[in-house]
C-alpha atoms as a PDB file:
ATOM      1  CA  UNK A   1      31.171  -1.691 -10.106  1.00  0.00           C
ATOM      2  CA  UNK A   2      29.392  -2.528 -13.571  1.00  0.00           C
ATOM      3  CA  UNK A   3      25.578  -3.759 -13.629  1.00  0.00           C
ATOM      4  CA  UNK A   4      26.575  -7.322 -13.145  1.00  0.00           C
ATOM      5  CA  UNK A   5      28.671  -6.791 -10.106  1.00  0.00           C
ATOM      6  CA  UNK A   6      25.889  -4.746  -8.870  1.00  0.00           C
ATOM      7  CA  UNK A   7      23.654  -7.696  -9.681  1.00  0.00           C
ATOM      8  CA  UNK A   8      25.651  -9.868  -7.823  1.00  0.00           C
ATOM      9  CA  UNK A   9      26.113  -8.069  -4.467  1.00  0.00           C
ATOM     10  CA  UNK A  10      22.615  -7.723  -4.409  1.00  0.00           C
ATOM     11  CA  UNK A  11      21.908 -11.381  -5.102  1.00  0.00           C
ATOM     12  CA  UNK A  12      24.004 -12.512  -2.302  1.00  0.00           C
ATOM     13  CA  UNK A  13      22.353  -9.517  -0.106  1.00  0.00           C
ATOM     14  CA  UNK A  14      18.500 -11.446  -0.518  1.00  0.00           C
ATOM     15  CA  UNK A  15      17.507 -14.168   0.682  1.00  0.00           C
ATOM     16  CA  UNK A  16      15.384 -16.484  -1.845  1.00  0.00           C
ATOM     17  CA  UNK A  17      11.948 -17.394  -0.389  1.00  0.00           C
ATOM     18  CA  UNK A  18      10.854 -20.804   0.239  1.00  0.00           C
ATOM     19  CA  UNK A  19       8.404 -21.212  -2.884  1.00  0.00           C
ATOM     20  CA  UNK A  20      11.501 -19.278  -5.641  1.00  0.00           C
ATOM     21  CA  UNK A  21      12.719 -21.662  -7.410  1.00  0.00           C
ATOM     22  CA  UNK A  22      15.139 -19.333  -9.490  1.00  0.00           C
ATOM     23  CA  UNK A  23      15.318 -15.950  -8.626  1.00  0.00           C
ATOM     24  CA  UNK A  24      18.128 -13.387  -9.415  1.00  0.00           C
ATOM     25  CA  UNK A  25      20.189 -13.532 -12.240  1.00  0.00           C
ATOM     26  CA  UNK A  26      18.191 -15.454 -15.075  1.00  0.00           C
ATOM     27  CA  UNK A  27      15.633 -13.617 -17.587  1.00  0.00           C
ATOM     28  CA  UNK A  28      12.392 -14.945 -15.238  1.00  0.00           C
ATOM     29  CA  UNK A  29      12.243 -15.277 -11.251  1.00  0.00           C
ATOM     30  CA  UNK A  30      10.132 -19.083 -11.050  1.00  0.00           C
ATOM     31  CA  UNK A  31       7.990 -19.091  -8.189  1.00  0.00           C
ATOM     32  CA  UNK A  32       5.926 -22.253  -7.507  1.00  0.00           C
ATOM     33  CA  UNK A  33       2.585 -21.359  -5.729  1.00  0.00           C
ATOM     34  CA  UNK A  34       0.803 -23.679  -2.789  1.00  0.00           C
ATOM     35  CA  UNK A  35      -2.336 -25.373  -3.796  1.00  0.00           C
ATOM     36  CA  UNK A  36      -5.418 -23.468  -2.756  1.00  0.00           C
ATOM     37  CA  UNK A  37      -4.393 -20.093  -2.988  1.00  0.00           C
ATOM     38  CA  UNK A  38      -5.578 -16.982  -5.209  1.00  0.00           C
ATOM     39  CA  UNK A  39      -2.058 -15.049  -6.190  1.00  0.00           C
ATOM     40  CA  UNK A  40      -2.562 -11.145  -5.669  1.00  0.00           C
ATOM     41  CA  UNK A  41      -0.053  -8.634  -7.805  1.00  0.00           C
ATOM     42  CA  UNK A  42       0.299  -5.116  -7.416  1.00  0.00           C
ATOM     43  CA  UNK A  43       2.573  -2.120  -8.831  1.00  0.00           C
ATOM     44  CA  UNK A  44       3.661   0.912  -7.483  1.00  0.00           C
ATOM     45  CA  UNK A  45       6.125   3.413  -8.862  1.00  0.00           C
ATOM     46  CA  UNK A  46       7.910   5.702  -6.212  1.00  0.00           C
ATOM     47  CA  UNK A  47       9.786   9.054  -8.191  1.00  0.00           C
ATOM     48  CA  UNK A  48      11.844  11.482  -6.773  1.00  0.00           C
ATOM     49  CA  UNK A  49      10.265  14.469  -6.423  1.00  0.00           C
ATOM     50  CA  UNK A  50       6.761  13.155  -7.365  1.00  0.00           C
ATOM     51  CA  UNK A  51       6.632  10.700  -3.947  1.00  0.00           C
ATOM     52  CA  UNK A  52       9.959  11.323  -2.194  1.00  0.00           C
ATOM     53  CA  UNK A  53      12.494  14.192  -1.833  1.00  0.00           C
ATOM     54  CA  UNK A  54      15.691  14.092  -3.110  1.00  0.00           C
ATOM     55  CA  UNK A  55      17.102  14.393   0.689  1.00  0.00           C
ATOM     56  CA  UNK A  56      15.122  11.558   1.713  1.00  0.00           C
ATOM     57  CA  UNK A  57      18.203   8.319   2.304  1.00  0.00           C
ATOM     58  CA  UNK A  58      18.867   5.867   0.276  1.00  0.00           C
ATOM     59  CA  UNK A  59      17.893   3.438   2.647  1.00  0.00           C
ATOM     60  CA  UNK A  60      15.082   4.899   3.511  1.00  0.00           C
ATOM     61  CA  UNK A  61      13.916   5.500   0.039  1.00  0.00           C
ATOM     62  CA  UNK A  62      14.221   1.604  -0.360  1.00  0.00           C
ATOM     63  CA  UNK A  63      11.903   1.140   2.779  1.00  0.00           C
ATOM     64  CA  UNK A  64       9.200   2.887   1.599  1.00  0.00           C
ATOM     65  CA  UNK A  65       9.036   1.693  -2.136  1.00  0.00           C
ATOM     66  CA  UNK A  66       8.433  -1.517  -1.240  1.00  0.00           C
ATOM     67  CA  UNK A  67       5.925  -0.415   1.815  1.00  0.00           C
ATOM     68  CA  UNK A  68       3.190   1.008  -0.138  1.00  0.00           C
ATOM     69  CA  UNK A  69       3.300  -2.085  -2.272  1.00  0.00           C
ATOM     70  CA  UNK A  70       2.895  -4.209   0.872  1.00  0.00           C
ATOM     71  CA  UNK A  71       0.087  -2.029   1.945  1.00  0.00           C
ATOM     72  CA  UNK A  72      -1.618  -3.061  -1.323  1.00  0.00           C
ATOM     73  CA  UNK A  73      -1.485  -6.312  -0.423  1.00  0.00           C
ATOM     74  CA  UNK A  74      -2.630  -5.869   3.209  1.00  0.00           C
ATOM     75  CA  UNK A  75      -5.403  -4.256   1.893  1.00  0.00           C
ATOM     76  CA  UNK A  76      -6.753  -7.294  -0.071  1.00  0.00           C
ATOM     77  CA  UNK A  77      -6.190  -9.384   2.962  1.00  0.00           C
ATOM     78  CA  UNK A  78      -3.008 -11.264   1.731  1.00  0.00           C
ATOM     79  CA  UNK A  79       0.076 -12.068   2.347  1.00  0.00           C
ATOM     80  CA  UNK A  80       3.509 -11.076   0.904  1.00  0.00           C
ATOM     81  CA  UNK A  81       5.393 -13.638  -1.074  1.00  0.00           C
ATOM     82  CA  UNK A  82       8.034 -12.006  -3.506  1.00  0.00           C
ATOM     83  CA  UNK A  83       8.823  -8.709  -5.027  1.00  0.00           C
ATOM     84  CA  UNK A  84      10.350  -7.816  -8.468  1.00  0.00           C
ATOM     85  CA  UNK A  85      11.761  -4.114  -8.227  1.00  0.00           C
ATOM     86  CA  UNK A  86      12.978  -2.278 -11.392  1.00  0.00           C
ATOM     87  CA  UNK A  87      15.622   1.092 -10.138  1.00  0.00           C
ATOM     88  CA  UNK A  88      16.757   3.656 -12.170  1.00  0.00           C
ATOM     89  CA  UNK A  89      19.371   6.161 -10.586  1.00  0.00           C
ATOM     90  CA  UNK A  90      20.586   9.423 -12.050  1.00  0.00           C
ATOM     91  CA  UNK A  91      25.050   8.979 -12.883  1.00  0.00           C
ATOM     92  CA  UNK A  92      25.784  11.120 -10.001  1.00  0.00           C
ATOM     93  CA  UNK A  93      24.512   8.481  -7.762  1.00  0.00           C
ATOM     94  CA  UNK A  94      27.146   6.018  -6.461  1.00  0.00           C
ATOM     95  CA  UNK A  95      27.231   2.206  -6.467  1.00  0.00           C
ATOM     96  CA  UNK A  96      26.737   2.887  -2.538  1.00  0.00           C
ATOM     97  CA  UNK A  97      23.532   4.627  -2.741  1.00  0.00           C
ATOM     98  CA  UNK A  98      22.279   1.798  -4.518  1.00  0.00           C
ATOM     99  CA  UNK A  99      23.491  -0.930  -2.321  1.00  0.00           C
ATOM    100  CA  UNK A 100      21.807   1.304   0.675  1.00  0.00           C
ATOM    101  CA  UNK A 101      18.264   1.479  -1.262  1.00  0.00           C
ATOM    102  CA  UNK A 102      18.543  -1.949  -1.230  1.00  0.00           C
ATOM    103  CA  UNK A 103      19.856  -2.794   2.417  1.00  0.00           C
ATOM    104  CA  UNK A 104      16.616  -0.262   3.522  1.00  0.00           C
ATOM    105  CA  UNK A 105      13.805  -2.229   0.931  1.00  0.00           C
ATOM    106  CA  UNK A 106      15.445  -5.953   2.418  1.00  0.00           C
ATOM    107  CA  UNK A 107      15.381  -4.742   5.833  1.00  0.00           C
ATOM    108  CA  UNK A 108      11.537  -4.817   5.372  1.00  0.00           C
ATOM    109  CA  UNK A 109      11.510  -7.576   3.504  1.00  0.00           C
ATOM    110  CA  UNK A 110      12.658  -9.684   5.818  1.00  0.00           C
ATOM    111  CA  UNK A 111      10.562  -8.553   8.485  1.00  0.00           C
ATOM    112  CA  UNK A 112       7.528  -9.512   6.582  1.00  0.00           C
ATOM    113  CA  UNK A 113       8.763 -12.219   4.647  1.00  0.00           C
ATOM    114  CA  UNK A 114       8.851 -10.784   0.806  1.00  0.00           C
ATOM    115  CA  UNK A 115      11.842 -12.575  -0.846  1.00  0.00           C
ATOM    116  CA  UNK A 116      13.306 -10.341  -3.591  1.00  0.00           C
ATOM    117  CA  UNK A 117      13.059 -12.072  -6.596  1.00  0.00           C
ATOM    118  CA  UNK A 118      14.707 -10.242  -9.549  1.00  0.00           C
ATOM    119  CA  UNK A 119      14.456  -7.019 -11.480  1.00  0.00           C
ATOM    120  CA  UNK A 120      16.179  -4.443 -13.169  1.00  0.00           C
ATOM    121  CA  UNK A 121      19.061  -1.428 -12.905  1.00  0.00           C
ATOM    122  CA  UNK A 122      19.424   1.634 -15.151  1.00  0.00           C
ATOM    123  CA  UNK A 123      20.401   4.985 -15.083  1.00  0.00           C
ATOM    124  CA  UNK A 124      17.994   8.016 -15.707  1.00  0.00           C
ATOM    125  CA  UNK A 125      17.796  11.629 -15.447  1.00  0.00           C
ATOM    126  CA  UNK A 126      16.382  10.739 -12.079  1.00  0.00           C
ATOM    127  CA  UNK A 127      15.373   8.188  -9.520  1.00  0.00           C
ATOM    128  CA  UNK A 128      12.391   6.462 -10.408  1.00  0.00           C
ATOM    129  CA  UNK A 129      11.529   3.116  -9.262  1.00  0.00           C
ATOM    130  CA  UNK A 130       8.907   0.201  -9.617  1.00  0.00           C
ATOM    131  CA  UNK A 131       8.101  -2.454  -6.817  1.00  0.00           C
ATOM    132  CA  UNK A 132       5.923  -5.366  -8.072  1.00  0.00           C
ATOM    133  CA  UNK A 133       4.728  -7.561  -5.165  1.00  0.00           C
ATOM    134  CA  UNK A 134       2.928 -10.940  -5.364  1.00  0.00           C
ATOM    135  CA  UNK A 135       1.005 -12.210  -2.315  1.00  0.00           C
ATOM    136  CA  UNK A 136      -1.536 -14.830  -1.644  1.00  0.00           C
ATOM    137  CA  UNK A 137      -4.642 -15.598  -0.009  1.00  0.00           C
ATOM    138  CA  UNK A 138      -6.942 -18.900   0.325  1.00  0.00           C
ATOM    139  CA  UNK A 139      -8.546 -19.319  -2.456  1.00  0.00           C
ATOM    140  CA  UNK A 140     -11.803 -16.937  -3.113  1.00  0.00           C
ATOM    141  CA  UNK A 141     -10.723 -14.912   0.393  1.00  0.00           C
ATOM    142  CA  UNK A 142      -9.383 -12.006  -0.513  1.00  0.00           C
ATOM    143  CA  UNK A 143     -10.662  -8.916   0.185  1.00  0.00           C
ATOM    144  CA  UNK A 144     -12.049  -6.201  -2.154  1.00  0.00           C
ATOM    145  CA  UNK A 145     -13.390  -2.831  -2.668  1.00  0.00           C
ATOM    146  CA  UNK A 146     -17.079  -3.813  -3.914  1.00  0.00           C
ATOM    147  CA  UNK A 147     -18.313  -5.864  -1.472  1.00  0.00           C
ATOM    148  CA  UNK A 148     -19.808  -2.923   1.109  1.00  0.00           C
ATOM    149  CA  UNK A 149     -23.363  -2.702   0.928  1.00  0.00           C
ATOM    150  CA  UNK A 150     -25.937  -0.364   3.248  1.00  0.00           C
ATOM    151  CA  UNK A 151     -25.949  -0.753   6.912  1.00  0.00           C
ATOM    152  CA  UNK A 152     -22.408  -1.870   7.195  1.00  0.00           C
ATOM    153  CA  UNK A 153     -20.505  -0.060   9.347  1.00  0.00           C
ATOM    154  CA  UNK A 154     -16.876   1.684   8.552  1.00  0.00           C
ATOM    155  CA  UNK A 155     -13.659   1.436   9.927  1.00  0.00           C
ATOM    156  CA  UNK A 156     -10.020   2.549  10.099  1.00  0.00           C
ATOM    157  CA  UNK A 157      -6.937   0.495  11.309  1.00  0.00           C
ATOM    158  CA  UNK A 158      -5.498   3.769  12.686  1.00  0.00           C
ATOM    159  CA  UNK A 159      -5.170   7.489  13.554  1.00  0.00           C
ATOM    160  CA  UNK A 160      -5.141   9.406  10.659  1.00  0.00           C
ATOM    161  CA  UNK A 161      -2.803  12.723   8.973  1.00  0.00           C
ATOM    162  CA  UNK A 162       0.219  11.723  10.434  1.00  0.00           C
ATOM    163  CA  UNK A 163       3.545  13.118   8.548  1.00  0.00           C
ATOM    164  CA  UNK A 164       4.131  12.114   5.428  1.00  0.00           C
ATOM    165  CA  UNK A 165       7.866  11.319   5.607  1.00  0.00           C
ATOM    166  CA  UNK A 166       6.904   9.514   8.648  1.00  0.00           C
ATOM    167  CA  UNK A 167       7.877   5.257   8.713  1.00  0.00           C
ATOM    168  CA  UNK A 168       5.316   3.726   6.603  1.00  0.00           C
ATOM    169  CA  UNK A 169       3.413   0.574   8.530  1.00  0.00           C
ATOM    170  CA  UNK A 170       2.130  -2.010   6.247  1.00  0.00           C
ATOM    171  CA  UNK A 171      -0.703  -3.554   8.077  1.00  0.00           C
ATOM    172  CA  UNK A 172      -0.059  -6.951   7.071  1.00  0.00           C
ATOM    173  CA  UNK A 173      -1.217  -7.834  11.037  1.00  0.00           C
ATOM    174  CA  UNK A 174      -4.650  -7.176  10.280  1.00  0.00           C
ATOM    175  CA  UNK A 175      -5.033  -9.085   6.653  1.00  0.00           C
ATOM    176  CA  UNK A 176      -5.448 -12.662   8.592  1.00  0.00           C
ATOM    177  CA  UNK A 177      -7.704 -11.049  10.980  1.00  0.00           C
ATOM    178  CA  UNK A 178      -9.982  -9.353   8.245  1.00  0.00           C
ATOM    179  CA  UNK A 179     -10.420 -12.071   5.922  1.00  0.00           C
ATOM    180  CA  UNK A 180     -13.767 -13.659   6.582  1.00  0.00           C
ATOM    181  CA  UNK A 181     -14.773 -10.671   8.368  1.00  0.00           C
ATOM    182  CA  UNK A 182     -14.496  -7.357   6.564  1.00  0.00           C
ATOM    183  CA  UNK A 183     -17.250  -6.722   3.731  1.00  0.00           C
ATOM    184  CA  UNK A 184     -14.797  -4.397   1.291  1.00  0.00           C
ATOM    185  CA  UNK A 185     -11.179  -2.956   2.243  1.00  0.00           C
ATOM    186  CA  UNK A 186      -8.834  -0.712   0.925  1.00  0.00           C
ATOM    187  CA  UNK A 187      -5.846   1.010   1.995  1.00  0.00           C
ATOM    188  CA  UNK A 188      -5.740   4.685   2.377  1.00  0.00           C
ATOM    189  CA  UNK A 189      -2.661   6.483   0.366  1.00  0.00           C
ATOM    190  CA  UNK A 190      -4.798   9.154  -1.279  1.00  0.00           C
ATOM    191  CA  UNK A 191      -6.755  10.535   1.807  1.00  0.00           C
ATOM    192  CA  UNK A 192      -9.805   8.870   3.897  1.00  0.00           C
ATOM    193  CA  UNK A 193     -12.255  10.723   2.358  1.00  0.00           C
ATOM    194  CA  UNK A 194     -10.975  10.226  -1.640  1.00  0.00           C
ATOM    195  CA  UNK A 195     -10.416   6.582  -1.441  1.00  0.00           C
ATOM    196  CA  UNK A 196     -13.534   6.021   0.455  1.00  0.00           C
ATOM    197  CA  UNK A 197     -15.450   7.549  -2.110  1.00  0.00           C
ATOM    198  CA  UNK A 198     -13.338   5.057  -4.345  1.00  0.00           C
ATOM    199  CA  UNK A 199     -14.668   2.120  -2.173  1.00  0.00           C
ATOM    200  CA  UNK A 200     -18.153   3.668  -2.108  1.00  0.00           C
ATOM    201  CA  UNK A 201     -18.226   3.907  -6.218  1.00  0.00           C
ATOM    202  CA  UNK A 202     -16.874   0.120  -6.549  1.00  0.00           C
ATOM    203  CA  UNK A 203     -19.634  -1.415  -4.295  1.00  0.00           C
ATOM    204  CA  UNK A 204     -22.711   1.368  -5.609  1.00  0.00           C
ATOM    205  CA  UNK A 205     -23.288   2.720  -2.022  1.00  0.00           C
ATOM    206  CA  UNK A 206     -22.853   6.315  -0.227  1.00  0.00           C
ATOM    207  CA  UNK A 207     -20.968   6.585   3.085  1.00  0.00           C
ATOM    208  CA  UNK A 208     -21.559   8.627   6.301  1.00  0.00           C
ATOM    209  CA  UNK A 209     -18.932   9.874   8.174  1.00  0.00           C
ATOM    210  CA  UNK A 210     -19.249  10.400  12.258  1.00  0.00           C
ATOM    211  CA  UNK A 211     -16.063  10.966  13.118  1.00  0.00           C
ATOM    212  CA  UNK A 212     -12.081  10.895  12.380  1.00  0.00           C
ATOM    213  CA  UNK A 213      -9.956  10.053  14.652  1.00  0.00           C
ATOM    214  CA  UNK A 214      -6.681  12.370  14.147  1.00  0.00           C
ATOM    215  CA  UNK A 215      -2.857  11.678  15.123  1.00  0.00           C
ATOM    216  CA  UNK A 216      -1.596  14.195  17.136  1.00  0.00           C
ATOM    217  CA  UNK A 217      -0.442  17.233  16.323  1.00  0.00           C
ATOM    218  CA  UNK A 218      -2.014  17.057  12.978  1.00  0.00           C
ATOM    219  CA  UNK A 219      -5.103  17.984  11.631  1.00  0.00           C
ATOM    220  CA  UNK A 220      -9.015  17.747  10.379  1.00  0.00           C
ATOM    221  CA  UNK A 221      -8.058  18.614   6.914  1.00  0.00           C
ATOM    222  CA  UNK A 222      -4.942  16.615   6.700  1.00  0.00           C
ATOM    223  CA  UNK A 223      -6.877  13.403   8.241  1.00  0.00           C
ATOM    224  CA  UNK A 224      -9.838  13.676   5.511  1.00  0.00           C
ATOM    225  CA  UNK A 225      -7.555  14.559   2.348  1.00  0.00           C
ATOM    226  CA  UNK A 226      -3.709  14.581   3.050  1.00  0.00           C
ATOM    227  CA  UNK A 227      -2.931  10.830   2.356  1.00  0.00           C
ATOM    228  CA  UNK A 228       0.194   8.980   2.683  1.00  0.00           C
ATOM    229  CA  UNK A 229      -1.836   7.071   6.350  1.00  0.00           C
ATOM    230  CA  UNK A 230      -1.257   3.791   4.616  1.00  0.00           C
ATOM    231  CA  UNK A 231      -3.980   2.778   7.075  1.00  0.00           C
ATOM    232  CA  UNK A 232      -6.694  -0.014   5.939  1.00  0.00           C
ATOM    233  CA  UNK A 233     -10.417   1.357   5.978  1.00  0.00           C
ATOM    234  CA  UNK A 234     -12.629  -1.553   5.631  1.00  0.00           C
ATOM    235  CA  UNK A 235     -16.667  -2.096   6.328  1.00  0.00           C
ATOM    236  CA  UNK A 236     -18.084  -5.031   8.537  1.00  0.00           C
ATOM    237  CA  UNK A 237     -21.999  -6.535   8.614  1.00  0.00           C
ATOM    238  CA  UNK A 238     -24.064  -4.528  10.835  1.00  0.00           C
ATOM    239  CA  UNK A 239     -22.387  -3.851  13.895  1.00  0.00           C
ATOM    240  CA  UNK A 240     -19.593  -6.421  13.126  1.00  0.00           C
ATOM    241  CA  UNK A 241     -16.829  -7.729  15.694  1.00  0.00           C
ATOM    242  CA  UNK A 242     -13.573  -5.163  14.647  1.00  0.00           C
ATOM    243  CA  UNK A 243     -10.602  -6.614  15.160  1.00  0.00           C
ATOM    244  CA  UNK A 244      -8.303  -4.484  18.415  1.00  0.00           C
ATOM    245  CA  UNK A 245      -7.350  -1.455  17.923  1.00  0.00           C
ATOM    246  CA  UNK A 246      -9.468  -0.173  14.897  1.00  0.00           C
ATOM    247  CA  UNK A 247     -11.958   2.225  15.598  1.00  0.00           C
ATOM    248  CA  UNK A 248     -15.351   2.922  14.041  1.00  0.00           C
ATOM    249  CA  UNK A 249     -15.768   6.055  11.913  1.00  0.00           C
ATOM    250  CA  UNK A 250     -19.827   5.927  10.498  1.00  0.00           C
ATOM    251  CA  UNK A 251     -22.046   3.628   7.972  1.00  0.00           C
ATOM    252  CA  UNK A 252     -22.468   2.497   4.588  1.00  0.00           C
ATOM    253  CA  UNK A 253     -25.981   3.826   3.303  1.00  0.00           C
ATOM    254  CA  UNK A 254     -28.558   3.991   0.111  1.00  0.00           C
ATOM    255  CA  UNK A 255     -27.308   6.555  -2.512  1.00  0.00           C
ATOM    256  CA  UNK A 256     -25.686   7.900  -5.227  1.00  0.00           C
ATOM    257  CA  UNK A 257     -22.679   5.586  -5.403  1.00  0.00           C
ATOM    258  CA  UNK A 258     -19.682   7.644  -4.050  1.00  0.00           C
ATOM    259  CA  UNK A 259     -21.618  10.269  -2.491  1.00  0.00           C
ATOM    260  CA  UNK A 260     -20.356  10.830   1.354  1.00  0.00           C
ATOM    261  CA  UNK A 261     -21.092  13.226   4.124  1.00  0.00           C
ATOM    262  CA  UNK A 262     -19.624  14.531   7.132  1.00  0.00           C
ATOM    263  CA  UNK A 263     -21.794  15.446  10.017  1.00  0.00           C
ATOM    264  CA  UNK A 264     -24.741  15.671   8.230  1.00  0.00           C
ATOM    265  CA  UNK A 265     -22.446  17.841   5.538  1.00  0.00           C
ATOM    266  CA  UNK A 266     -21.509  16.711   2.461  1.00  0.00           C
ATOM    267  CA  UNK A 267     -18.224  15.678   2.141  1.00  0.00           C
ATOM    268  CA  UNK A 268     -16.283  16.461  -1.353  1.00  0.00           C
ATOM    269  CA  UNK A 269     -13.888  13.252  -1.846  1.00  0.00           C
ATOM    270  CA  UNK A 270     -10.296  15.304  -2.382  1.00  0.00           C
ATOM    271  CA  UNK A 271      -6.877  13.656  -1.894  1.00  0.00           C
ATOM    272  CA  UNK A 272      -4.222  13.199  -3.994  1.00  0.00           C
ATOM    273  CA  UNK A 273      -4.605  12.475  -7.325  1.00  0.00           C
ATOM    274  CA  UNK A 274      -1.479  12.361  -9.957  1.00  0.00           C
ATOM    275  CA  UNK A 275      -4.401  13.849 -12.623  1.00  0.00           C
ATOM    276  CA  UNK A 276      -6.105  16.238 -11.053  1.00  0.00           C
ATOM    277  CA  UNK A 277      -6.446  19.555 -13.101  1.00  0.00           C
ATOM    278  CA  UNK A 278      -5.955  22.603 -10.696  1.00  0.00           C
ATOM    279  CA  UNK A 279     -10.067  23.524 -11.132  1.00  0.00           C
ATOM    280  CA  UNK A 280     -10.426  19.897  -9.207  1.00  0.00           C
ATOM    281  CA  UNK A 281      -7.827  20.860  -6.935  1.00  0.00           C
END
C-alpha cells in the first residue's frame, strides 16, 4: 500500500470522537471543546531501543505509546479526549506491522475514550514515534505538581517496581476521584523517588519517606529508582480522605526544596533520566 492507502485503512479503523469535527485526512483535526473546561496537552515520544525493544509487537508497541501519554493526563486529573500520533517505521517494516501498531494504540483508545484524530507516517532508520493527547478538566481543576505544601501527607496509586515490559495502566480511574482532593500529583515514569523530588522542587518543600510498598517479586531499589510504574503519587491536606486502594507512603515537610529522606536517611532522587552523564548515574 502507498501512504494514502495506509491513511485510509487507518481512517476507517478509528472511530471520530463526539467533539471532532474533522479528523483524518485534512491538514488540521477540528475539535470543538465544551464550555467550562481547561484543555490539557501532552507529548511523549516512544523509540525503539531508547523505550521499547525491537522484539516488543507491533501491537503492543502501539498500546504503550499512547499509555504513557494517557498517564500524563491522569496525572493532571483529566480526561482523555483525542490523540494526534506521528510514526516513523524503518523500510523493512511491512504495511502489516503498521496496521497492528495501530489496532494495539485503538484498542486502548477505545477503552478510555481517546478518538484518534490525525497525524503523520514516514519511514526512518528506525521506529520512533510521537503521541500527542488532549484531555480536559473543569475549568481551574486540574491537578499539578506545585501545589504540596508541609504537613501534607504522600501517596501512591499502586505497588511499585513492577516489570517494565509489563501492560501499562493509565490511571484515568483515579483523575475524577482526585480532583478537589489531592494537593499536587504526578505520575511516576522516572522512579518514585526522582519524580518526587520533581514534585518536591515545583511546590518548594522536602519529602519524607516511611515506606514503599513493592510488587512482588521485585525490589527496594527497583521501587525507589527503576521507573516505568506509571503509578500517580499525589499529596492530600493533613491526614486527607485517599481514595481505595492507594496507600500512604510519608509527609511533605519544611526544607530545601527537593530534598527527601528515607527512614531518617537521605534519599538521593535517581531514576531515569534521558541526560544524565554517567558521574550522575
Amino acid at each position: 500500500m502507498n501512504e494514502l492507502d495506509l491513511v485510509d485503512r487507518i481512517r476507517k479503523m478509528a472511530d471520530r470522537g463526539p467533539r471532532i469535527a474533522l479528523g483524518i485526512g485534512d491538514d488540521c483535526a477540528i475539535y470543538q471543546p465544551k464550555g467550562g473546561e481547561d484543555l490539557l496537552f501532552t507529548t511523549d515520544q516512544f523509540i525503539e531501543g531508547v523505550h521499547f525493544r525491537p522484539d516488543l509487537p507491533a501491537s503492543a508497541v502501539g498500546e504503550r505509546a499512547l499509555a504513557r501519554s494517557l498517564s500524563d493526563i491522569a496525572a493532571m486529573g483529566g480526561e482523555p479526549r483525542f490523540c494526534l500520533v506521528s510514526l516513523a517505521v524503518p523500510a523493512q517494516e511491512t504495511d502489516g506491522w503498521i496496521l497492528s501498531f495501530y489496532r494495539g494504540l485503538l484498542g486502548l483508545a477505545r477503552k478510555t475514550g481517546t478518538a484518534l484524530a490525525g497525524g503523520d507516517l514516514a519511514r526512518g532508520e528506525k521506529i520512533h514515534c510521537d503521541v500527542m493527547v488532549c484531555g480536559s478538566a473543569p475549568r481551574g481543576k486540574a491537578l499539578r505538581r506545585d501545589g504540596a505544601r508541609p504537613g501534607d501527607s504522600l501517596w501512591v496509586s499502586g505497588r511499585l517496581g513492577r516489570p517494565w515490559d509489563r501492560r501499562i495502566r493509565p490511571r484515568l480511574d483515579l483523575a475524577p476521584a482526585l480532583r478537589g482532593r489531592a494537593s499536587a500529583c504526578i505520575d511516576i515514569s522516572d522512579g518514585l523517588a526522582l519524580d518526587l523530588h520533581r514534585m518536591c522542587v515545583a511546590s518548594g518543600v522536602a519529602a519524607e519517606l516511611e515506606r514503599v510498598p513493592i510488587a512482588r517479586g521485585s525490589t527496594l531499589e527497583r521501587a525507589l529508582h527503576g521507573g516505568d510504574d506509571y503509578e500517580l503519587l499525589f499529596t492530600l491536606r493533613g491526614a486527607g480522605e485517599a481514595p481505595t486502594g492507594t496507600m500512604r507512603v510519608g509527609r511533605i515537610v519544611r526544607g530545601e526544596p527537593g530534598a527527601l529522606s528515607f527512614l531518617g536517611q537521605t534519599l538521593e532522587p535517581r531514576g531515569y533520566e534521558h541526560f544524565a552523564t554517567v558521574t550522575e548515574a
